[in-house]
Each structure stands twice: as C-alpha cells, then as structure tokens.
C-alpha atoms as a PDB file:
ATOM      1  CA  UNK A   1     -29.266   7.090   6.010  1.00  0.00           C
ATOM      2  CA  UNK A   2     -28.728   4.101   3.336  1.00  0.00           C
ATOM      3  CA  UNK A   3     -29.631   4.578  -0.092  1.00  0.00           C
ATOM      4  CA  UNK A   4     -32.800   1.644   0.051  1.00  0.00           C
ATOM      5  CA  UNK A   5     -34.183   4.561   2.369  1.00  0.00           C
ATOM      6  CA  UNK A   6     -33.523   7.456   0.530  1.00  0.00           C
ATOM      7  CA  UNK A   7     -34.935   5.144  -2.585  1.00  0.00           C
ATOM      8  CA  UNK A   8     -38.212   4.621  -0.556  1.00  0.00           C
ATOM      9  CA  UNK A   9     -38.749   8.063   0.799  1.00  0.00           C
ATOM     10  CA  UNK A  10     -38.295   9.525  -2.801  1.00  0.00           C
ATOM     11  CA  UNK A  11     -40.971   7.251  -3.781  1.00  0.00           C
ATOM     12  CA  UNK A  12     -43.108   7.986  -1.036  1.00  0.00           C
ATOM     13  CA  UNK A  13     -43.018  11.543  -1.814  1.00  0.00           C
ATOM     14  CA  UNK A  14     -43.967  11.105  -5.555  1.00  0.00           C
ATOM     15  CA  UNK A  15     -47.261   8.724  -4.439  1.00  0.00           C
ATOM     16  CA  UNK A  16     -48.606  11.223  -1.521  1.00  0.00           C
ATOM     17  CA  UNK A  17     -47.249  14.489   0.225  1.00  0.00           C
ATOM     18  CA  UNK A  18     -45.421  12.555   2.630  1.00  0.00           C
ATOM     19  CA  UNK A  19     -44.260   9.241   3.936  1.00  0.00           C
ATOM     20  CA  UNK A  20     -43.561   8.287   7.213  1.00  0.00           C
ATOM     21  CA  UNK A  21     -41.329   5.224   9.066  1.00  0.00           C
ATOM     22  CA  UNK A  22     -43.083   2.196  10.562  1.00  0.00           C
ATOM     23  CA  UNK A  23     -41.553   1.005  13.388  1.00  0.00           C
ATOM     24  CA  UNK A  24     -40.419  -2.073  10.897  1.00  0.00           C
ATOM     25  CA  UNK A  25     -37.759  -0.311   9.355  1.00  0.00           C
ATOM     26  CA  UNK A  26     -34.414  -0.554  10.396  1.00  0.00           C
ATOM     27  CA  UNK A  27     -32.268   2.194  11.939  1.00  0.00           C
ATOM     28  CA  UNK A  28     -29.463   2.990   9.877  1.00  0.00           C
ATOM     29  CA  UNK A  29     -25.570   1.706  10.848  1.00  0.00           C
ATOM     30  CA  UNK A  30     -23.941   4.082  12.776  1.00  0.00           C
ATOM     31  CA  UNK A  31     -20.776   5.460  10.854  1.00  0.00           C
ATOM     32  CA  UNK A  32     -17.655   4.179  13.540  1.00  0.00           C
ATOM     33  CA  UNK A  33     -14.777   6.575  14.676  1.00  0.00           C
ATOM     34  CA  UNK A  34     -11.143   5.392  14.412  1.00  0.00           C
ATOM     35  CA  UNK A  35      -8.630   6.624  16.523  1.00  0.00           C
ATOM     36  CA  UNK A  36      -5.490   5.395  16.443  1.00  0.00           C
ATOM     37  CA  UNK A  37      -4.764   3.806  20.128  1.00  0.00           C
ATOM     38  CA  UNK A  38      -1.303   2.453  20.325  1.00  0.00           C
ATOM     39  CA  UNK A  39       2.235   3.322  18.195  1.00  0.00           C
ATOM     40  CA  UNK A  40       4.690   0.701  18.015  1.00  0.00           C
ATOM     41  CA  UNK A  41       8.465   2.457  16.876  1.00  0.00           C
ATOM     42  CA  UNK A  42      11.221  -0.235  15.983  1.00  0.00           C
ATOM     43  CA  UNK A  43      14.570   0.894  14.991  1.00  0.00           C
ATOM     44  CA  UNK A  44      17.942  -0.915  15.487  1.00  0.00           C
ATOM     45  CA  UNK A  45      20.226  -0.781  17.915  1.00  0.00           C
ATOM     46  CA  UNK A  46      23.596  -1.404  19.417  1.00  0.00           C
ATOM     47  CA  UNK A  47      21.990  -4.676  20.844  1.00  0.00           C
ATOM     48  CA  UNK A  48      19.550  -5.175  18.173  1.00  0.00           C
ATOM     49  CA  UNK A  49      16.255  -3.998  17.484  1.00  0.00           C
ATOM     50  CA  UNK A  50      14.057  -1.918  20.101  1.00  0.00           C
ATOM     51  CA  UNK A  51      10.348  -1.154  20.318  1.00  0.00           C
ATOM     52  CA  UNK A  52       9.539   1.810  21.572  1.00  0.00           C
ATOM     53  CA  UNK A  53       5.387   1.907  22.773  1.00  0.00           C
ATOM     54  CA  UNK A  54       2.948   4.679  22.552  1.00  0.00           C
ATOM     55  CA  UNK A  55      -0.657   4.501  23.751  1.00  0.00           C
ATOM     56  CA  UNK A  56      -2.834   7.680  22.962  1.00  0.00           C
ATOM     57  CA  UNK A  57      -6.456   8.611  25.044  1.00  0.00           C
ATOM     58  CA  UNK A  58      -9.147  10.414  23.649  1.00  0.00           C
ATOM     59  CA  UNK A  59     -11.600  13.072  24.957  1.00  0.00           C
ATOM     60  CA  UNK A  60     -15.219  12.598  23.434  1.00  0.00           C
ATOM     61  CA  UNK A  61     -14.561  14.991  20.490  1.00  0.00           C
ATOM     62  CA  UNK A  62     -11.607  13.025  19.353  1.00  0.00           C
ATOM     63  CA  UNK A  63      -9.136  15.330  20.839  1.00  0.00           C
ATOM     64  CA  UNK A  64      -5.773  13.257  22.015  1.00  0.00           C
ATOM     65  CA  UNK A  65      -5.788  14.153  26.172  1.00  0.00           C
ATOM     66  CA  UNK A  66      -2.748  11.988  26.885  1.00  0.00           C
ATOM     67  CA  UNK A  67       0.309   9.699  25.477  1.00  0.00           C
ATOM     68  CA  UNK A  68       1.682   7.296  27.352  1.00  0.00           C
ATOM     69  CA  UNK A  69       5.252   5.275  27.252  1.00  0.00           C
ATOM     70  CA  UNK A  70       5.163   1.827  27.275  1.00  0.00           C
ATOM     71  CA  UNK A  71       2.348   0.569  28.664  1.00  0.00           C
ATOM     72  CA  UNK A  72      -1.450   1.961  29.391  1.00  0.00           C
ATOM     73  CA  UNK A  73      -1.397   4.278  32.166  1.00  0.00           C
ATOM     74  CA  UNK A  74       2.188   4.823  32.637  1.00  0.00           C
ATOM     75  CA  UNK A  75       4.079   6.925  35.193  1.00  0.00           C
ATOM     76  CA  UNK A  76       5.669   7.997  31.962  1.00  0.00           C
ATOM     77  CA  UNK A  77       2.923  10.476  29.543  1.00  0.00           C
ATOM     78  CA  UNK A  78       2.162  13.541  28.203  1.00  0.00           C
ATOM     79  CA  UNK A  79      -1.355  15.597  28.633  1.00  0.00           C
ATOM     80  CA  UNK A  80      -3.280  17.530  26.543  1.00  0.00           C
ATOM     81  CA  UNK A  81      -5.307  20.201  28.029  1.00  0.00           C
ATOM     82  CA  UNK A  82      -7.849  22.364  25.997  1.00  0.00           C
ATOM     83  CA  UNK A  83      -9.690  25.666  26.453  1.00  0.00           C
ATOM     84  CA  UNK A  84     -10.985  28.584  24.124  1.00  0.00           C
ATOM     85  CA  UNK A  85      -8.502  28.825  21.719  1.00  0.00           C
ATOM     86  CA  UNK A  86      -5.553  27.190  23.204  1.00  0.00           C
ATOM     87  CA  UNK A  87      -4.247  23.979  24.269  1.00  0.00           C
ATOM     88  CA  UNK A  88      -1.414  23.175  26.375  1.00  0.00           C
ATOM     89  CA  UNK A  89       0.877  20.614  26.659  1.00  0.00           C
ATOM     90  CA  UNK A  90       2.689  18.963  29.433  1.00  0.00           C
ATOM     91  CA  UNK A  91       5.762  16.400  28.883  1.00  0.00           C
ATOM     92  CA  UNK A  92       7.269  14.081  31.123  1.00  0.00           C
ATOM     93  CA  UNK A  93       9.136  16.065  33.185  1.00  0.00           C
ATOM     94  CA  UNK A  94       6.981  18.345  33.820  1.00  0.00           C
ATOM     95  CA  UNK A  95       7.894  21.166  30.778  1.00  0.00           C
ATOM     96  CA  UNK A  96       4.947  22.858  29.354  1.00  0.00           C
ATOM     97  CA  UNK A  97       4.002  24.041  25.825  1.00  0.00           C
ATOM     98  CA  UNK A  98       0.669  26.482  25.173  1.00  0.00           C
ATOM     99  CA  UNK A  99      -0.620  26.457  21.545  1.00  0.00           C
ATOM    100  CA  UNK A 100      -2.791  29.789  20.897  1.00  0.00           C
ATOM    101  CA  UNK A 101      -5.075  28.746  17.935  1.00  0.00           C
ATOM    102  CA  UNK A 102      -7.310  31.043  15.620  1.00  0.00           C
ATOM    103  CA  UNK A 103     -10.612  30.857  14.759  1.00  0.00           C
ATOM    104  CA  UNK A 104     -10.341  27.635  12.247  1.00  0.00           C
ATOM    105  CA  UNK A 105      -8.055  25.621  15.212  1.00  0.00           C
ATOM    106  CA  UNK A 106      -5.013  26.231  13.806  1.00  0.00           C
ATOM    107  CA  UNK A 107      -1.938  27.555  16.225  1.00  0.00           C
ATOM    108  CA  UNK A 108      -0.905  30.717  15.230  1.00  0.00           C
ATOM    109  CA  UNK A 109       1.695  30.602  18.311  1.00  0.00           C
ATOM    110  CA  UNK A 110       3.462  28.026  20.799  1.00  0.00           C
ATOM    111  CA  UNK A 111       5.248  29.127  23.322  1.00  0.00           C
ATOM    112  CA  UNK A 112       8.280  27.195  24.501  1.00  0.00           C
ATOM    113  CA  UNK A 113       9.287  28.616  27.801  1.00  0.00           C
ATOM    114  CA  UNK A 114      10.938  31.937  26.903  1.00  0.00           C
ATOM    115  CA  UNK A 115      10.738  31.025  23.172  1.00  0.00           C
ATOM    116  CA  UNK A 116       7.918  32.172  21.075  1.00  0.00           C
ATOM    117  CA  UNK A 117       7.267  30.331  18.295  1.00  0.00           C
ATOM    118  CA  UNK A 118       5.047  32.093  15.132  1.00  0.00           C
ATOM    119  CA  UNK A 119       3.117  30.191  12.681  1.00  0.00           C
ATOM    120  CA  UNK A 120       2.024  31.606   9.213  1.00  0.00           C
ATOM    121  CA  UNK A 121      -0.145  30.296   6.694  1.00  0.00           C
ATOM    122  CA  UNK A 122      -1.097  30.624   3.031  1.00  0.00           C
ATOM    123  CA  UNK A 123      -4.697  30.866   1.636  1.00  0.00           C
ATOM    124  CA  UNK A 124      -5.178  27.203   1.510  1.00  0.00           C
ATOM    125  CA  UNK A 125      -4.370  26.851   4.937  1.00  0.00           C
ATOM    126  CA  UNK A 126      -1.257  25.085   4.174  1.00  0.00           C
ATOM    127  CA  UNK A 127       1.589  26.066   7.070  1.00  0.00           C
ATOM    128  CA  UNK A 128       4.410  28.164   5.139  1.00  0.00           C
ATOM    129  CA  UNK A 129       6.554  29.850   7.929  1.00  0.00           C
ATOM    130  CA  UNK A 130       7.383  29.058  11.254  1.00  0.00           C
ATOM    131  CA  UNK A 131      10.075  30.126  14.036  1.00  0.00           C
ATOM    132  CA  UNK A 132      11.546  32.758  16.157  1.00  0.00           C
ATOM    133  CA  UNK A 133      12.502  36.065  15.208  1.00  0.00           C
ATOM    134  CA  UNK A 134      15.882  34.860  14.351  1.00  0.00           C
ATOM    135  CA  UNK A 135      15.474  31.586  13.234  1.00  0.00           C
ATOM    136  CA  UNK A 136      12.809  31.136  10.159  1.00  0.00           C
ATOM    137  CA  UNK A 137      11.704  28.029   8.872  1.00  0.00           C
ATOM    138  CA  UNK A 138       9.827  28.218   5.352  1.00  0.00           C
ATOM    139  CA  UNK A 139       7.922  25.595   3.585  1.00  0.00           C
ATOM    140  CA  UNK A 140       6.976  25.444  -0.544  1.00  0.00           C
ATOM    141  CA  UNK A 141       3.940  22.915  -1.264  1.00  0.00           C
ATOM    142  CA  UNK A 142       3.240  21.604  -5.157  1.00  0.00           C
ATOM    143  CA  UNK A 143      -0.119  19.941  -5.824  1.00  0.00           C
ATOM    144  CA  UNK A 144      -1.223  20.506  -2.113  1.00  0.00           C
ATOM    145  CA  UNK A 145       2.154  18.485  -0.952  1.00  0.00           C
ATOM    146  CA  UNK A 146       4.810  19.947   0.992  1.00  0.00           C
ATOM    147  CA  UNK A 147       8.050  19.875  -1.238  1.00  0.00           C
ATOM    148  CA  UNK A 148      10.754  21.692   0.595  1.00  0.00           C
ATOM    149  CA  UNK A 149      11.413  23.041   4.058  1.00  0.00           C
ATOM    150  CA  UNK A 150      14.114  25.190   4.063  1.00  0.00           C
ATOM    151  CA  UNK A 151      16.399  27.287   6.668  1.00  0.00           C
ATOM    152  CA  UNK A 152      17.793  30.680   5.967  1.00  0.00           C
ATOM    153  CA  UNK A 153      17.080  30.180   2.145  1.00  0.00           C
ATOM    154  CA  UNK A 154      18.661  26.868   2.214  1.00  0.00           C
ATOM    155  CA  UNK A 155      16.914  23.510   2.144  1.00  0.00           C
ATOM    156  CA  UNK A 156      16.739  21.044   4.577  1.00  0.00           C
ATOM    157  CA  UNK A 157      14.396  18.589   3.187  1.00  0.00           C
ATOM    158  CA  UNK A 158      13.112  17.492  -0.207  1.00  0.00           C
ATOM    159  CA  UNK A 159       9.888  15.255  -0.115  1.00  0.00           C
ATOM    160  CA  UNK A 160       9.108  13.292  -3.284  1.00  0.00           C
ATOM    161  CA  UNK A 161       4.942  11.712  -3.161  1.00  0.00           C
ATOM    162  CA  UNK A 162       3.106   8.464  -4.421  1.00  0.00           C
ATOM    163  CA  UNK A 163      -0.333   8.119  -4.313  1.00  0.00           C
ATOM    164  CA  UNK A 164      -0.633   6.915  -0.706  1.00  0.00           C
ATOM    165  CA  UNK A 165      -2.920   9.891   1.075  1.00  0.00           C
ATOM    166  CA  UNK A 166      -2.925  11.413   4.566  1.00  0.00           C
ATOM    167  CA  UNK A 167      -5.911  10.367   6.618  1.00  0.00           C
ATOM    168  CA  UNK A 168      -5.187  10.610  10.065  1.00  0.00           C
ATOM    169  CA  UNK A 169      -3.340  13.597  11.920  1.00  0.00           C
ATOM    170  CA  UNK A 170      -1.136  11.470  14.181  1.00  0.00           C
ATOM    171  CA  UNK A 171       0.403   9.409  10.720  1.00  0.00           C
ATOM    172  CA  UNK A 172       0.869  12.427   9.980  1.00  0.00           C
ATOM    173  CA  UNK A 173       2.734  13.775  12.847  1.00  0.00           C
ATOM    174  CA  UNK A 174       5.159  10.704  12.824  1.00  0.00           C
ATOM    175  CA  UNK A 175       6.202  10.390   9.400  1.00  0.00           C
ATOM    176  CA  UNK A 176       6.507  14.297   9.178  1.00  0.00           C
ATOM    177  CA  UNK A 177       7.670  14.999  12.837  1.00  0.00           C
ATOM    178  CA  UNK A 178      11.433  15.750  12.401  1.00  0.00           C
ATOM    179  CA  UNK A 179       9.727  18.331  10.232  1.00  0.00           C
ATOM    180  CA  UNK A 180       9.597  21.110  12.525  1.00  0.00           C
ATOM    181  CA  UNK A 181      12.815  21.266  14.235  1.00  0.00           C
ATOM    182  CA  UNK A 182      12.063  23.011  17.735  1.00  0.00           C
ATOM    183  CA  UNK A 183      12.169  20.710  20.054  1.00  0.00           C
ATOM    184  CA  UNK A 184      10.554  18.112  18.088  1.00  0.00           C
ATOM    185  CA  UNK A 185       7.221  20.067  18.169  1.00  0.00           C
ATOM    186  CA  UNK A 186       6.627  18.386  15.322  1.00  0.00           C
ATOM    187  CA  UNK A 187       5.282  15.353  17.109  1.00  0.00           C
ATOM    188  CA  UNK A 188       3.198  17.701  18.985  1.00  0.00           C
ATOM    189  CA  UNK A 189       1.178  19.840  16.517  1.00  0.00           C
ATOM    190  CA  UNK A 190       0.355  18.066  13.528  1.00  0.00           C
ATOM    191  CA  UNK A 191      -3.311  18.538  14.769  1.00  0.00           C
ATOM    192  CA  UNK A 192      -3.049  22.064  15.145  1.00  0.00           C
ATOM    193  CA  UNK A 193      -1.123  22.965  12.190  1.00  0.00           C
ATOM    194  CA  UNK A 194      -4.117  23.273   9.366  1.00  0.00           C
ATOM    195  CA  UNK A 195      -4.452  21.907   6.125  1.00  0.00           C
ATOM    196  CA  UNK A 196      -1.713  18.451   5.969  1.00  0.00           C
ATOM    197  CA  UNK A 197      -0.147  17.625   2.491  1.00  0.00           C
ATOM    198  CA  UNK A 198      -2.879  15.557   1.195  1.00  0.00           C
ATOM    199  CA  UNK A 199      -0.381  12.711   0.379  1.00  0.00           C
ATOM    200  CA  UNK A 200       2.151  11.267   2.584  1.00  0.00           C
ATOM    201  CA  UNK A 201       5.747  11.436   1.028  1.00  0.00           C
ATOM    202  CA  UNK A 202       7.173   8.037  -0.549  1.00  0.00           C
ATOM    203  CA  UNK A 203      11.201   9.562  -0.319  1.00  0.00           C
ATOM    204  CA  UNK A 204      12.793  12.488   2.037  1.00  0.00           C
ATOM    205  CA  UNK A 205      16.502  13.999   1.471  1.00  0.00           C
ATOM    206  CA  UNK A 206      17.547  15.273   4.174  1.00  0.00           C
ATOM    207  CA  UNK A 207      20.532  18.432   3.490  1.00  0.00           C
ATOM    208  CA  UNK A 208      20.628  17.587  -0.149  1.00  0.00           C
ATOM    209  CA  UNK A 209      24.348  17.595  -1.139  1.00  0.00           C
ATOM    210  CA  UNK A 210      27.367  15.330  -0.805  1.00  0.00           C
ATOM    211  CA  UNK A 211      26.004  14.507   2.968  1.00  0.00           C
ATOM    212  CA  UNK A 212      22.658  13.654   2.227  1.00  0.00           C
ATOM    213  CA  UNK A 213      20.712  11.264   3.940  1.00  0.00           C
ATOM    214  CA  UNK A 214      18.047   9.571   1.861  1.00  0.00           C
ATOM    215  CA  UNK A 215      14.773   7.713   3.564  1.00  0.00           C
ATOM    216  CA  UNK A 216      12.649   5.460   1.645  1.00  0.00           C
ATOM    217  CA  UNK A 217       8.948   5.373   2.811  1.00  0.00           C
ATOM    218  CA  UNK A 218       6.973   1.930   2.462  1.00  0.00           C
ATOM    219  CA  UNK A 219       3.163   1.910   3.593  1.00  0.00           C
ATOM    220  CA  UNK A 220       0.423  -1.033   4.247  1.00  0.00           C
ATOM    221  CA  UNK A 221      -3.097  -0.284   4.973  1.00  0.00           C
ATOM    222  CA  UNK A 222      -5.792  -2.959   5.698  1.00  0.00           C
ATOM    223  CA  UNK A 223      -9.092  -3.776   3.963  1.00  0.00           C
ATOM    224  CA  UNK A 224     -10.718  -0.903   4.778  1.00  0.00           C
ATOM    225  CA  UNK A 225      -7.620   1.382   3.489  1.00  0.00           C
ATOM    226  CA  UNK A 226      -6.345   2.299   7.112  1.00  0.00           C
ATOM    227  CA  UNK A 227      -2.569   2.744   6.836  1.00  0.00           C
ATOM    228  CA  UNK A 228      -1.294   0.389   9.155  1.00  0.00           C
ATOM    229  CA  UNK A 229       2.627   0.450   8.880  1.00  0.00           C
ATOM    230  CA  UNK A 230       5.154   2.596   7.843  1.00  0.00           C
ATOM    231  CA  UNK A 231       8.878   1.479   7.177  1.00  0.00           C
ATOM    232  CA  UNK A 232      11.380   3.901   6.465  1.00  0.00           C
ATOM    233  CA  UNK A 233      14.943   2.543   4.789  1.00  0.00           C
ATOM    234  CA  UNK A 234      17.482   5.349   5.388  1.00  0.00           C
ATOM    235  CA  UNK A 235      20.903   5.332   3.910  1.00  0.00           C
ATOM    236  CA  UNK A 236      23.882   7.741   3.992  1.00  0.00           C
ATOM    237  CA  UNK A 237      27.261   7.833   2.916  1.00  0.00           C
ATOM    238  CA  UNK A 238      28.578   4.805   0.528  1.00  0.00           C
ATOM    239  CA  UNK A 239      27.104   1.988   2.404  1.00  0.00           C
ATOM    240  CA  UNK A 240      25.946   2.845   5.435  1.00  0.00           C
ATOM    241  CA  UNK A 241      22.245   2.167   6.035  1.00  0.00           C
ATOM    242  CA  UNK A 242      19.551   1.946   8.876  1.00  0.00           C
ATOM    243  CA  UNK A 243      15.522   0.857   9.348  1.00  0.00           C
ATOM    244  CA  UNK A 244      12.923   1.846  10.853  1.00  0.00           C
ATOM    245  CA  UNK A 245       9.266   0.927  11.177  1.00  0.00           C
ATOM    246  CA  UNK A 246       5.714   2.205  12.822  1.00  0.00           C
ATOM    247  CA  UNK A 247       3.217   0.203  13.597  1.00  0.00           C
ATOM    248  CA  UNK A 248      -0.145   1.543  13.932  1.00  0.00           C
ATOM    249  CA  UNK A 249      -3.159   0.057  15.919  1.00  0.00           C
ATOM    250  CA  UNK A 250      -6.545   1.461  15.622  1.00  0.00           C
ATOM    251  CA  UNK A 251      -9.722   1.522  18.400  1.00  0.00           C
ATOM    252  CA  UNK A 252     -12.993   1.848  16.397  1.00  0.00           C
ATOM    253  CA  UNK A 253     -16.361   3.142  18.596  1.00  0.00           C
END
C-alpha cells in the first residue's frame, strides 16, 4: 500500500473507529519481479571475440526450470526439477545432479554420480566447507564477504570487495562460479547454497604466489540499480592479459 493511503487510513482511524475504501480510490502498483532472462558471455579467442548465449525459464515461484544454449528453446539446455527437499539437475548430455536441501533450502548434499558432495555451514548461514571425504574445500568470510577459499590449508582464492552488493542469485553464480571446483557446480548451486557474500568482489587472486592470476571486476547497473554488466580484466605472468564480459538482460512481470 502507498504511503497517501496509509496517511488517510491513519486519519480515518483518529476521526471515527474505522474507515473504509470507496470504490474511487486507486489500487495500489503492484511491486514487479525481475528475473534475469538471457546471459550474454564474451571472451576472446583464437579468431577473436565469441559470445556465448544463455536463456534461463522460470517456474511461478521464481525457481530457474531450464537454461538453454544459444537460442530460446534449444536442443542444447539444462532442467531443473524440484520436489520436497531436493532438486535435481539434468545437463546436456544427459548427466544428472540431486541437491538434498534442509529445512531453510539450502543443500546440505549433491550427489555427482558416485561422488557425494557435503555442504557445511556456519551460524549465519554463510557456506564454510564443502567436498568429499578426501578432498575439503574451506571458506573464511569478513564483514559477511567471502575472503578466502582454500584447499588442504592452502588458498586458492583471495577476494578483495567495493561497495557494489549481491542482489540476484544467478550474478552471483557467474561471477563466483569457478568458486566451487567440482565440476563447475558452482554455476549450478548458487541458489541453494544459503546466505551469498552480501557484496560482490571488485579483485580475485587466484593461487596467490609467483603464478598468480589476478582478475579485475568492473560492474554497471541501470537506473533502477540492476547490475547489468560485469567485465573481468585478468592478467598473469609479466604481460600476458585476457577479458571477459557478462551481459545481463532482465524480464520484469
């Protein structure tokens, strides 16, 4: 309800013991949902640049049912299928992926064919450990941003943060998705995986040391503060450098 309502009503309740609506006053505006519809990936190649297309469907709780490659209803996609507890995922080829969640959505396991992978959280909800038995990935967050991911006690990234904020799961999953390295899951579970780094990172280093590779991260939004692109300047070695940019579309209903 707009506040010239809630103005009026508080009046109305002051005069008598209550106030109703004539059929003259308008219906409030009805907030809109934005999903974001279609990801545009450029990145350079050995013939120049390539855009790689990705159009995402909806179910009518905002749930992402399907990706497809390249155009709208490819032969090329990926499904999303949801029950009590559990989604599962089917690629391309036909592999398959089952998320078990908890109680507050978040997947607790995903199993990858004979791979199980476990994932554990902290009291904020923030996702701190996740692998096999033998292979253990950990996470350390400061002011509700993920800092470090690390292997074995070693790290693998380092994420520095401006002030630019996460506000939509699947910005999330594509800035963060080499995050997670099984199988790019990554790309897959950013929904699922509870409470996101409430910023989004302006600098990764990827295996900090002499061999590090560096990636700048440069973000637009529009008017109405929906992040629109992200370009990410990566550079390794003593000159060698590379771009890459995503392009984000939205659907508002």
């Amino acid at each position: 309800m707009n506040k010239s309502l809630l103005a009026l009503s508080a009046v109305c309740l002051l005069i008598v013991a209550s106030c109703s609506k004539t059929k003259n006053d308008p219906e409030p505006d009805k907030e809109q949902t934005c999903n974001v519809k279609l990801v545009e990936h450029t990145y350079s190649s050995g013939s120049g640049n390539v855009t790689d297309k990705y159009y995402y469907s909806y179910d009518g709780q905002g749930r992402i049912t399907r990706v497809d490659y390249g155009k709208e209803q490819s032969t090329e996609f990926q499904t999303f299928t949801y029950a009590t507890n559990k989604v599962t995922w089917k690629g391309v080829d036909g592999d398959t992926e089952v998320y078990n969640l908890d109680a507050n959505g978040r997947v607790t396991t995903a199993v990858q064919g004979d791979d199980v992978l476990k994932f554990k959280y902290n009291t904020d909800g923030q996702l701190i450990e996740v692998g096999t038995d033998d292979d253990v990935e950990t996470f350390t967050y400061l002011n509700g941003n993920l800092v470090t991911s690390s292997f074995d006690g070693k790290i693998w990234m380092n994420l520095s943060y401006g002030s630019d904020e996460v506000k939509n799961s699947i910005v999330y999953a594509w800035v963060f998705g080499e995050l997670l390295d099984y199988d790019e899951i990554g790309y897959r579970v950013a929904s699922f995986i509870g409470k996101l780094s409430k910023n989004l990172p302006s600098k990764i280093i990827y295996e900090p040391g002499s061999d590090q590779t560096t990636a700048d991260l440069i973000y637009t939004s529009d008017v109405t503060g929906k992040l629109t692109s992200v370009k990410m300047v990566s550079s390794y070695g003593a000159s060698n450098s590379f771009t890459s940019e995503y392009k984000f579309t939205y659907e508002c209903k």
